[in-house]
Protein backbone atom coordinates (compact mmCIF):
# COMPACT_ATOMS: atom_id res chain seq x y z
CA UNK A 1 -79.82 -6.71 -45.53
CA UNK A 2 -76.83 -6.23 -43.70
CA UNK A 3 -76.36 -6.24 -39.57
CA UNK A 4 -77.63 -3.35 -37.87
CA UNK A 5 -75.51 -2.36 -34.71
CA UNK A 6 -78.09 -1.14 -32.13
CA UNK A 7 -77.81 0.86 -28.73
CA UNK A 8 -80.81 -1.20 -26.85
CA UNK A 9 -82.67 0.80 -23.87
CA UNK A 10 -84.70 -0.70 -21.76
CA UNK A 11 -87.92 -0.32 -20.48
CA UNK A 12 -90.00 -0.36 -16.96
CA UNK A 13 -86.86 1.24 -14.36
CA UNK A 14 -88.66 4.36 -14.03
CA UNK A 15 -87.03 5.72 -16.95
CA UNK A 16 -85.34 4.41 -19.88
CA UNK A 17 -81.98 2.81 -19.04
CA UNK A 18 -79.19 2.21 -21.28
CA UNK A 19 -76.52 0.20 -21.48
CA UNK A 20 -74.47 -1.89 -24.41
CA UNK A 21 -74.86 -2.17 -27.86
CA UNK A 22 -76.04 -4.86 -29.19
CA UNK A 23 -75.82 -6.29 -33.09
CA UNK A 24 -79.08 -7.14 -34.64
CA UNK A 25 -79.26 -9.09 -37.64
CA UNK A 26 -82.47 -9.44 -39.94
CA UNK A 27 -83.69 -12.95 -39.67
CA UNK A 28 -84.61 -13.33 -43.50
CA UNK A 29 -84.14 -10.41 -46.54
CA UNK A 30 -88.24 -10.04 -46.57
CA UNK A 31 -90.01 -6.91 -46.88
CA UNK A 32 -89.10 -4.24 -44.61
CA UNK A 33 -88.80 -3.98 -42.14
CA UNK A 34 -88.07 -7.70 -41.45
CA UNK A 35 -90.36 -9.41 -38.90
CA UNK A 36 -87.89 -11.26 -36.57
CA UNK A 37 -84.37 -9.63 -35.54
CA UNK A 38 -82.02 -12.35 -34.34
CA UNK A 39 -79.56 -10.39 -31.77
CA UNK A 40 -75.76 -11.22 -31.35
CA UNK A 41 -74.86 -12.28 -27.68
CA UNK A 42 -71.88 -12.11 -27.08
CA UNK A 43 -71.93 -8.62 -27.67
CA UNK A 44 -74.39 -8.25 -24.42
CA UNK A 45 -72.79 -7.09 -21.01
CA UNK A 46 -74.18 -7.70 -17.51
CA UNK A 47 -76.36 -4.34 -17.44
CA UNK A 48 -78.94 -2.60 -15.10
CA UNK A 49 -81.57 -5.09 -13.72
CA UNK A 50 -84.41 -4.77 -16.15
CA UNK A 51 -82.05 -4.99 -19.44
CA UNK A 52 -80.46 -7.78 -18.10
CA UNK A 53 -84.12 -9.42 -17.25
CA UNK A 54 -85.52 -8.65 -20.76
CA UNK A 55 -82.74 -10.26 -22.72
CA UNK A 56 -82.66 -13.53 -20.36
CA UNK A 57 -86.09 -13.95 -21.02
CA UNK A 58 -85.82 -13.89 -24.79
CA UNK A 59 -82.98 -16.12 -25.16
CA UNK A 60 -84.26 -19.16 -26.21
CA UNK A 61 -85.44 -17.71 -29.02
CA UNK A 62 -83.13 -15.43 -29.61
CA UNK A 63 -85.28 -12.79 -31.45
CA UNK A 64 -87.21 -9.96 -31.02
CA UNK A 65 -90.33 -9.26 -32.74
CA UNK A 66 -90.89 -5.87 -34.01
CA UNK A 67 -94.51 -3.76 -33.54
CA UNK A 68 -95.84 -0.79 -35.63
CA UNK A 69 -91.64 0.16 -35.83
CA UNK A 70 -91.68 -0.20 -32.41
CA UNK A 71 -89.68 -2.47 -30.10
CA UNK A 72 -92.77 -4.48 -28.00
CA UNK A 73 -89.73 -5.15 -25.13
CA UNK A 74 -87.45 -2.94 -25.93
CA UNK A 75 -86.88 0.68 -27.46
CA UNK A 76 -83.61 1.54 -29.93
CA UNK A 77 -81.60 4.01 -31.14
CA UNK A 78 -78.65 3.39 -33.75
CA UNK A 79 -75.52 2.79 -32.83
CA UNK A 80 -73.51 6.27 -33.35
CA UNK A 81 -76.55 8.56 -33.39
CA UNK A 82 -76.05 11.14 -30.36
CA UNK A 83 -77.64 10.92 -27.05
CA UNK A 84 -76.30 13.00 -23.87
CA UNK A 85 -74.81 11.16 -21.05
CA UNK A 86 -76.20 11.93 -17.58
CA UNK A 87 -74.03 10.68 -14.67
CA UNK A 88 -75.98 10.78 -11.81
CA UNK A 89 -74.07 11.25 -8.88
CA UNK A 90 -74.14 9.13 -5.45
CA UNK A 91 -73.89 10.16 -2.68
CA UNK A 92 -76.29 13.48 -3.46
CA UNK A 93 -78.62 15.42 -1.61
CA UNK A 94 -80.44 15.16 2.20
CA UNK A 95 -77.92 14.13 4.63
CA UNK A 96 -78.81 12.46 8.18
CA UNK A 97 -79.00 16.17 9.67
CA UNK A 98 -81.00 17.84 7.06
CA UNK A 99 -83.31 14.79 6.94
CA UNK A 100 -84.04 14.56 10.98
CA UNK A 101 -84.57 18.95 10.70
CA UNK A 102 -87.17 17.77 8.02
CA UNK A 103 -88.84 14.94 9.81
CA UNK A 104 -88.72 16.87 13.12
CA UNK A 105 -90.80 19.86 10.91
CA UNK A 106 -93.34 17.46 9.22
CA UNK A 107 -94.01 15.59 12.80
CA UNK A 108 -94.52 19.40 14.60
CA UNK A 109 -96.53 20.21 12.20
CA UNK A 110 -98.79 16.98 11.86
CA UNK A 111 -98.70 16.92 16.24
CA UNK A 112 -98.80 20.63 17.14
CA UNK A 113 -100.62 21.87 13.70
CA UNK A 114 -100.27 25.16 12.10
CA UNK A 115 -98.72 27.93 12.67
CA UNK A 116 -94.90 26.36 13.89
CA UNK A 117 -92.43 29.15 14.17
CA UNK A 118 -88.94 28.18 13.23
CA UNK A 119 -85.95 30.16 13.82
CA UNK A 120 -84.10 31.16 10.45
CA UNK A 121 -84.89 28.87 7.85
CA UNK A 122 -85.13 24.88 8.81
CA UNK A 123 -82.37 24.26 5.64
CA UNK A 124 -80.97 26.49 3.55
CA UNK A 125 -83.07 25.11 0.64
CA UNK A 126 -86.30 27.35 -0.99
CA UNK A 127 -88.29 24.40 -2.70
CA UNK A 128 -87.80 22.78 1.27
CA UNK A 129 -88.50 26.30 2.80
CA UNK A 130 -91.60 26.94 0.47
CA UNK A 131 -93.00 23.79 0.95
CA UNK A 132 -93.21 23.91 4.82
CA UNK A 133 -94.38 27.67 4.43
CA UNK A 134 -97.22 26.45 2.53
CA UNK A 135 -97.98 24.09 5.30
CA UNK A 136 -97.94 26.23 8.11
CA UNK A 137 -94.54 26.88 9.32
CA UNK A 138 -93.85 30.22 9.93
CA UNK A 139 -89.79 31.03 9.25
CA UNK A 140 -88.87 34.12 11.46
CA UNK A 141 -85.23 35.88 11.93
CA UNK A 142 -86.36 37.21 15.64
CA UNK A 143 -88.30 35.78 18.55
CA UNK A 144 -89.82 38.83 18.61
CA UNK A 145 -91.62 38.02 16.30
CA UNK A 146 -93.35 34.78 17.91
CA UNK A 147 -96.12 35.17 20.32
CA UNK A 148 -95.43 34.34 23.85
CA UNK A 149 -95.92 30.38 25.05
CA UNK A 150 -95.58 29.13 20.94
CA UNK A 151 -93.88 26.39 19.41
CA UNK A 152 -90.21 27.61 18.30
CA UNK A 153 -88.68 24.87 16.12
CA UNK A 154 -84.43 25.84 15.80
CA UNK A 155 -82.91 24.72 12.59
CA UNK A 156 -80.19 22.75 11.44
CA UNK A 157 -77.72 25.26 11.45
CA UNK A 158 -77.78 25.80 16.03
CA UNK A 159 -78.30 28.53 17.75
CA UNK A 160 -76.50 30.45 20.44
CA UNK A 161 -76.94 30.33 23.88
CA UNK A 162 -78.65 33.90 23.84
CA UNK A 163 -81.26 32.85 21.76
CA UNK A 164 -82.03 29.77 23.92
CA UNK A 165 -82.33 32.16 26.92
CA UNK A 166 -85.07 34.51 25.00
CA UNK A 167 -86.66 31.51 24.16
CA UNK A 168 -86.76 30.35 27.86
CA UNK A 169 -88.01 34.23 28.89
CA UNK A 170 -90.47 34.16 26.01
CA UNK A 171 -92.15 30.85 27.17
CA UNK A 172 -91.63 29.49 24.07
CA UNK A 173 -91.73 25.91 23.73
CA UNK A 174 -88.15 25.02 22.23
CA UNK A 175 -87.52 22.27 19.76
CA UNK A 176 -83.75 21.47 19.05
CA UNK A 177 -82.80 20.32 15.54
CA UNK A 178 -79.83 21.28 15.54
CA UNK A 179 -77.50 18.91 13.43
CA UNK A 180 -75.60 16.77 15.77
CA UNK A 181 -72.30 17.51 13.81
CA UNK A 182 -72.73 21.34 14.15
CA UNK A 183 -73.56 20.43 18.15
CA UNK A 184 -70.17 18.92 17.97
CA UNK A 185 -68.59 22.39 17.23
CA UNK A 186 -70.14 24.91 19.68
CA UNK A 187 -68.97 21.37 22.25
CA UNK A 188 -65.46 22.12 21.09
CA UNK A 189 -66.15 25.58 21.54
CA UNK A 190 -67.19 25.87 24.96
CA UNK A 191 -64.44 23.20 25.69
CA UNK A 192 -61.68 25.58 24.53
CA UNK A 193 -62.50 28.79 25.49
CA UNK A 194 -62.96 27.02 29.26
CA UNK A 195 -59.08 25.99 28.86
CA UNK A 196 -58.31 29.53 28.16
CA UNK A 197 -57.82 29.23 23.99
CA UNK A 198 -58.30 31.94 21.95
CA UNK A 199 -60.10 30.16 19.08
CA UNK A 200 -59.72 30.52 15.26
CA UNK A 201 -63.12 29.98 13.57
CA UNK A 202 -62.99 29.25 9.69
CA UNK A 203 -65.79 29.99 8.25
CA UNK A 204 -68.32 32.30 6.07
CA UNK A 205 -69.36 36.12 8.10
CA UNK A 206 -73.15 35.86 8.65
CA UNK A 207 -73.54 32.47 7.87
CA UNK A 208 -76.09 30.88 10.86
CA UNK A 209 -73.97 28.34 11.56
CA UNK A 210 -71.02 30.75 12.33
CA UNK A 211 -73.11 33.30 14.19
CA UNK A 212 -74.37 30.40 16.48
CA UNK A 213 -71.08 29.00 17.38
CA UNK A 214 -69.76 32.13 17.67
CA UNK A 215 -72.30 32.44 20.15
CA UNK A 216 -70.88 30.09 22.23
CA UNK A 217 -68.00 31.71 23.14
CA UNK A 218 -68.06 35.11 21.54
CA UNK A 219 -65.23 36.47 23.66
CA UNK A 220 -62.77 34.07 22.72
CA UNK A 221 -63.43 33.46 19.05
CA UNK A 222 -62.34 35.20 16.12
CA UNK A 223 -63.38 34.28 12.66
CA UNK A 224 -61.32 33.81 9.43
CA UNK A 225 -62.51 32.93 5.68
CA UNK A 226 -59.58 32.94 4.14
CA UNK A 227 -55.53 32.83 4.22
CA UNK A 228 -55.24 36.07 3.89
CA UNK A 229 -57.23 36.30 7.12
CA UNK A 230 -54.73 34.20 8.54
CA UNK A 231 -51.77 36.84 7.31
CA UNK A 232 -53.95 39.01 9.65
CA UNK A 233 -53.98 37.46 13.03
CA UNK A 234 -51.82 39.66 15.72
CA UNK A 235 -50.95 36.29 17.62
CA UNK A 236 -47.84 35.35 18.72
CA UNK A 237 -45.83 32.04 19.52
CA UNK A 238 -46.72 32.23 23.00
CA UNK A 239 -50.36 32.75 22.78
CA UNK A 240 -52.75 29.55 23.59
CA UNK A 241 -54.74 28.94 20.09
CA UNK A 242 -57.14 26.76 18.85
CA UNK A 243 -59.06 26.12 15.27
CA UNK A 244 -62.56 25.24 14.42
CA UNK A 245 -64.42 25.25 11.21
CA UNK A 246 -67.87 25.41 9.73
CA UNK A 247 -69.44 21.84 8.85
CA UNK A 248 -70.46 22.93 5.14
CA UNK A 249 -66.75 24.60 3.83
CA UNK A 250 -64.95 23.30 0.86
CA UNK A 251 -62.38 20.77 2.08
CA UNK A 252 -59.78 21.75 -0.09
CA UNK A 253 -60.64 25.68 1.09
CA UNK A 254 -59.98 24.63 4.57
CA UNK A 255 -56.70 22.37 4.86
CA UNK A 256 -55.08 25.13 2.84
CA UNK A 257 -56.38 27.54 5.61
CA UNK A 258 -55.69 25.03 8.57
CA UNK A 259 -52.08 24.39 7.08
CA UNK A 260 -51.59 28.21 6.99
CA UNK A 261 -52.73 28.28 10.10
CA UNK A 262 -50.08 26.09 11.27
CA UNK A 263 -47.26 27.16 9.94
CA UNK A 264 -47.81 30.49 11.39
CA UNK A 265 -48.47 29.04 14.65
CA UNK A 266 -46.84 25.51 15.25
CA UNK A 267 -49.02 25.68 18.66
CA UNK A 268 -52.34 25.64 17.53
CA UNK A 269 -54.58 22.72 18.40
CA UNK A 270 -57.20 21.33 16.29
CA UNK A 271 -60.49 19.50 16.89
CA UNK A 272 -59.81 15.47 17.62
CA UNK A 273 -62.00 14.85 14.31
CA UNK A 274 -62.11 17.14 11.17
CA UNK A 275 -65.79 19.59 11.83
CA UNK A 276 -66.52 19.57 8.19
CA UNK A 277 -69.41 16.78 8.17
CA UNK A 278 -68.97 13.65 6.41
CA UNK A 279 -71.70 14.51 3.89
CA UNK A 280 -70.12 17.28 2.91
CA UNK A 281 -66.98 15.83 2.28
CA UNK A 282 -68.67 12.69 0.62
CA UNK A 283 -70.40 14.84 -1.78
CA UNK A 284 -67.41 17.10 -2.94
CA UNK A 285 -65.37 13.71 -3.66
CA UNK A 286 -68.32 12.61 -5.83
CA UNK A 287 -67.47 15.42 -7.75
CA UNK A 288 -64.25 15.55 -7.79
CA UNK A 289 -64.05 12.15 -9.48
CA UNK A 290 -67.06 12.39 -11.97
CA UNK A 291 -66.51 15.81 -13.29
CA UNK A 292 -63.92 14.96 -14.77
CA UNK A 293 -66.22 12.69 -17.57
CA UNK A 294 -68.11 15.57 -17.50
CA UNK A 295 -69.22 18.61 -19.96
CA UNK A 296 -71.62 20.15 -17.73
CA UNK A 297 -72.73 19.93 -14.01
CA UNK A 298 -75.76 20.45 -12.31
CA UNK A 299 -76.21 20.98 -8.88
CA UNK A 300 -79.42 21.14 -7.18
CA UNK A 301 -79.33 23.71 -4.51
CA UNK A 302 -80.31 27.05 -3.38
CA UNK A 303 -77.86 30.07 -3.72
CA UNK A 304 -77.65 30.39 0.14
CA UNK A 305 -76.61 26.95 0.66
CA UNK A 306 -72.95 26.82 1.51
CA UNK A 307 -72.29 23.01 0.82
CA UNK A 308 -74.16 23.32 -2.37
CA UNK A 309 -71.87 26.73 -3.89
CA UNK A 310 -68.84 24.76 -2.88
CA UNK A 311 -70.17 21.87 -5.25
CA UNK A 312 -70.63 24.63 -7.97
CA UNK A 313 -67.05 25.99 -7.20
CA UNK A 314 -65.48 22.65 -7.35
CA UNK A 315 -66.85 21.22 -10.68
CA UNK A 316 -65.20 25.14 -11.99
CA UNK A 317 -61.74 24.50 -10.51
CA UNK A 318 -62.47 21.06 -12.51
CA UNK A 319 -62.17 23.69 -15.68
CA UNK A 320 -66.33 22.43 -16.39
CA UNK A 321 -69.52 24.25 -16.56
CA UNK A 322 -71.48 24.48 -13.71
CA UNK A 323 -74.99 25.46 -12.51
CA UNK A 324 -76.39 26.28 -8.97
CA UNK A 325 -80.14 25.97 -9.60
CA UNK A 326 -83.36 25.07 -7.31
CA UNK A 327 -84.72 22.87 -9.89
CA UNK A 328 -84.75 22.70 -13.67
CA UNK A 329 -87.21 25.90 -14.07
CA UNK A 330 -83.82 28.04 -13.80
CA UNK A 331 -82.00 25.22 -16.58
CA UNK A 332 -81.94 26.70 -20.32
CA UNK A 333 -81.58 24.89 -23.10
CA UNK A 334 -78.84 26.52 -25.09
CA UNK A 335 -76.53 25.39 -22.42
CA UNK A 336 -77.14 21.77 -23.11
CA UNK A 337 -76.88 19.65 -26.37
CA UNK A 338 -77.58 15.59 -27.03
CA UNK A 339 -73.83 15.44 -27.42
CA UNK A 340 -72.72 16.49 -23.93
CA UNK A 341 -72.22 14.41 -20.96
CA UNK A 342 -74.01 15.87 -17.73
CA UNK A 343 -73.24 15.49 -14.04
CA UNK A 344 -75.88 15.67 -11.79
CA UNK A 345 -75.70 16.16 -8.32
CA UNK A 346 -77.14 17.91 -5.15
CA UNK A 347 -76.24 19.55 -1.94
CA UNK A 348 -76.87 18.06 1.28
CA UNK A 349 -80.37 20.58 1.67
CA UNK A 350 -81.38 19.93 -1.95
CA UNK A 351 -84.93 16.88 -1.64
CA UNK A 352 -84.58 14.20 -4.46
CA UNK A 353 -87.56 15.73 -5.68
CA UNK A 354 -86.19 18.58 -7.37
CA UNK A 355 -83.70 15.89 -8.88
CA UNK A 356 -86.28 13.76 -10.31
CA UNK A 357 -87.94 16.99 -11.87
CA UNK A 358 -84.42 17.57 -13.55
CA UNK A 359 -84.03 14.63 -15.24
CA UNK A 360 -87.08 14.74 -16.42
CA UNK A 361 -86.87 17.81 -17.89
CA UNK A 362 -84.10 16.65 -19.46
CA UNK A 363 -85.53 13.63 -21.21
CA UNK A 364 -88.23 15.84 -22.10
CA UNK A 365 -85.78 17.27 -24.38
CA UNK A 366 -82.93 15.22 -25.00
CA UNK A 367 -82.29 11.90 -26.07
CA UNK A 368 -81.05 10.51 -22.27
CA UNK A 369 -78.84 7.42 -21.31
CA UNK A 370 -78.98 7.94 -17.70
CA UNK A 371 -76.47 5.75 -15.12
CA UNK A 372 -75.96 6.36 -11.61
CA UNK A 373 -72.49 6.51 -10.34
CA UNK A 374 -71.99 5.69 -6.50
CA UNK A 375 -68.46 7.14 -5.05
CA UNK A 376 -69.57 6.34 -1.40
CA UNK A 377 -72.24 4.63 0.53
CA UNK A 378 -73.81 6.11 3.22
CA UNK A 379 -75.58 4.93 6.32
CA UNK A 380 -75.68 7.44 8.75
CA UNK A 381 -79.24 8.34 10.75
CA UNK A 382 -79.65 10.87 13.66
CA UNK A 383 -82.32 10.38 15.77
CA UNK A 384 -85.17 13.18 16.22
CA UNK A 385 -85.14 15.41 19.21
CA UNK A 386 -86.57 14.42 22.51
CA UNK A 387 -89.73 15.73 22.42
CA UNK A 388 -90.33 14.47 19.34
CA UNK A 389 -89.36 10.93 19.70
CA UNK A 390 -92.79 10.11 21.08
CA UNK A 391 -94.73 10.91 18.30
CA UNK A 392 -92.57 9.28 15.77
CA UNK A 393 -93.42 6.03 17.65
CA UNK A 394 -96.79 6.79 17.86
CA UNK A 395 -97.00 7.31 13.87
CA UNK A 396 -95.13 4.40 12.81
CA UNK A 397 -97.27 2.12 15.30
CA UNK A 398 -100.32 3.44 13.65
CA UNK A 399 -99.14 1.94 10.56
């Protein structure tokens, strides 16, 4: 019998794992299939963890002993027969903010118990938003609509002053999780309208975000989306200007409107750090770089997310395929084949849940070599709000 080149997979990481191929040769010309396989190593690459472990641990014999056709270590495919790529992407989905909103919802919840009112939804993310609805939380776009002296839990996106005020007349007990980065912006706000700027706000009409900043300072802001807007503006050289932006835009989107910007009005002052959060950007340079490997993307989000449609719009400009789904229920399978390689990714509201689910629906159905491919680490944590703080302590002292 002749060699047999092999694709070897491992086993025990979850999932399989692939990685290089290896050349098997039949240890004698017996019946078939042959016993003992001796495998060729210098064919064999540093892999993922567990390959790597398995084939250490055979090499003094160098063999592998075959079971009812099956591998009793490891699982094969050969070499050449088509299996779909799936590029997992790193960084991907909660970022600090969306993950202290979260936490600050689970620990009202657990403290307070149900119902907890929160203004507008916590993230724009339905599996998130259905979840916590099925828990208790109540998601409301009025404070009408909460009774008087209940707990009001704002989301991620900020509010505007108003709505602090009605919450302060309603007796409503107030928890802030507002993202610390979108604090940052209504900061700069009230910090330039104060110094007499009128301020240019880039971002999307009747996003919460905008309409909270906006808030701020409503007076002295006007709001643009695009260059075009820009065209628009009845400023002149003279007049004291100043630009913001939504934490969630496309980068790309909004240096093309801040350059605009300035070359209409050479006066205009900026923020002392970009607004558009690092997650954002980290995630939009993930794909940037991997879509270009890539046949298809996926991106796990919700269709109100911003950050997560201008993931979808970049892997497009990228010339591939893309999807905007909550999970793999909206996938179908004409639109994938074993010869395709995918690119996986979510926005910064999108749980790893509803990743996990994905990938396994696709190895439920395709032949998957799966590999993670990290563009950026991230370590950033914000800590929960004040009244909150307490009972995080209390929880993790309990064990």
């Amino acid at each position: 019998m002749e060699d047999i080149p092999l694709h070897v997979q491992t086993l025990g990481c979850g999932r399989s794992c692939a990685d290089e191929n290896v050349i098997l040769s039949p240890r004698s010309t017996g019946p078939s299939p042959p016993e003992f396989w001796e495998y060729d190593t210098s064919s064999v690459n540093n892999g993922p963890t567990g390959y790597s472990r398995v084939l250490s641990g055979l090499g003094a014999s160098r063999r592998f002993r075959l079971v009812s056709w099956s591998w009793q270590l490891l699982s094969w495919s050969p070499k050449g027969s088509e299996v779909m790529r799936v590029i997992l992407a790193a960084p991907r989905g909660f970022c600090a903010g969306v993950n202290m909103a979260v936490e600050s919802l689970r620990l009202a919840l657990d403290a307070f118990g149900p119902p907890v009112y929160v203004y507008h939804e916590i993230v724009h993310n339905q599996f998130v938003v259905r979840t916590f609805r099925d828990s208790g939380a109540v998601f409301v776009n009025s404070l009408d609509e909460i009774p008087l002296g209940s707990t009001v839990l704002f989301s991620a996106h900020g509010v505007s002053p108003m709505i602090r005020q009605t919450a302060k007349e309603r007796n409503l007990k107030a928890i802030d999780a507002t993202c610390p980065l979108v604090t940052k912006v209504h900061t700069e706000a009230i910090r330039f309208a104060r110094g007499g700027y009128t301020i240019v706000l880039i971002g999307h009409e009747g996003h919460d975000e905008v309409i909270g900043t906006m808030g701020e300072a409503p007076e002295a802001i006007v709001l643009v989306e695009d260059t075009a807007a820009v065209d628009q503006l009845p400023f002149d050289h003279q007049t004291k200007l100043a630009y913001l932006t939504q934490t969630t835009l496309s980068v790309d989107d909004a240096n093309r409107i801040i350059d605009r910007l300035k070359q209409r009005f050479p006066q205009i002052q900026g923020p002392p750090k970009d607004d558009i959060c690092y997650a954002t950007q980290n995630r939009q340079e993930a794909v940037r770089l991997l879509a270009q490997a890539a046949d298809r993307v996926i991106v796990l989000g919700s269709q109100n997310s911003s950050n997560s449609q201008r993931l979808r719009e970049l892997a497009e400009e990228h010339q591939r395929k893309a999807f905007l789904v909550d999970g793999p229920d909206d996938l179908r399978l004409e639109d994938f084949d074993n010869e395709q390689t995918v690119l996986i990714t979510a926005g910064a509201s999108a749980p790893e849940s509803v990743v996990e689910s994905t990938l396994h629906w696709l190895e439920q159905h395709f032949d998957v070599q799966l590999e993670t491919q990290t563009v950026r680490e991230e370590k950033v944590h914000f800590p929960l709000p004040l009244p909150l703080r307490h009972l995080a302590s209390q929880e993790s002292a309990g064990g």
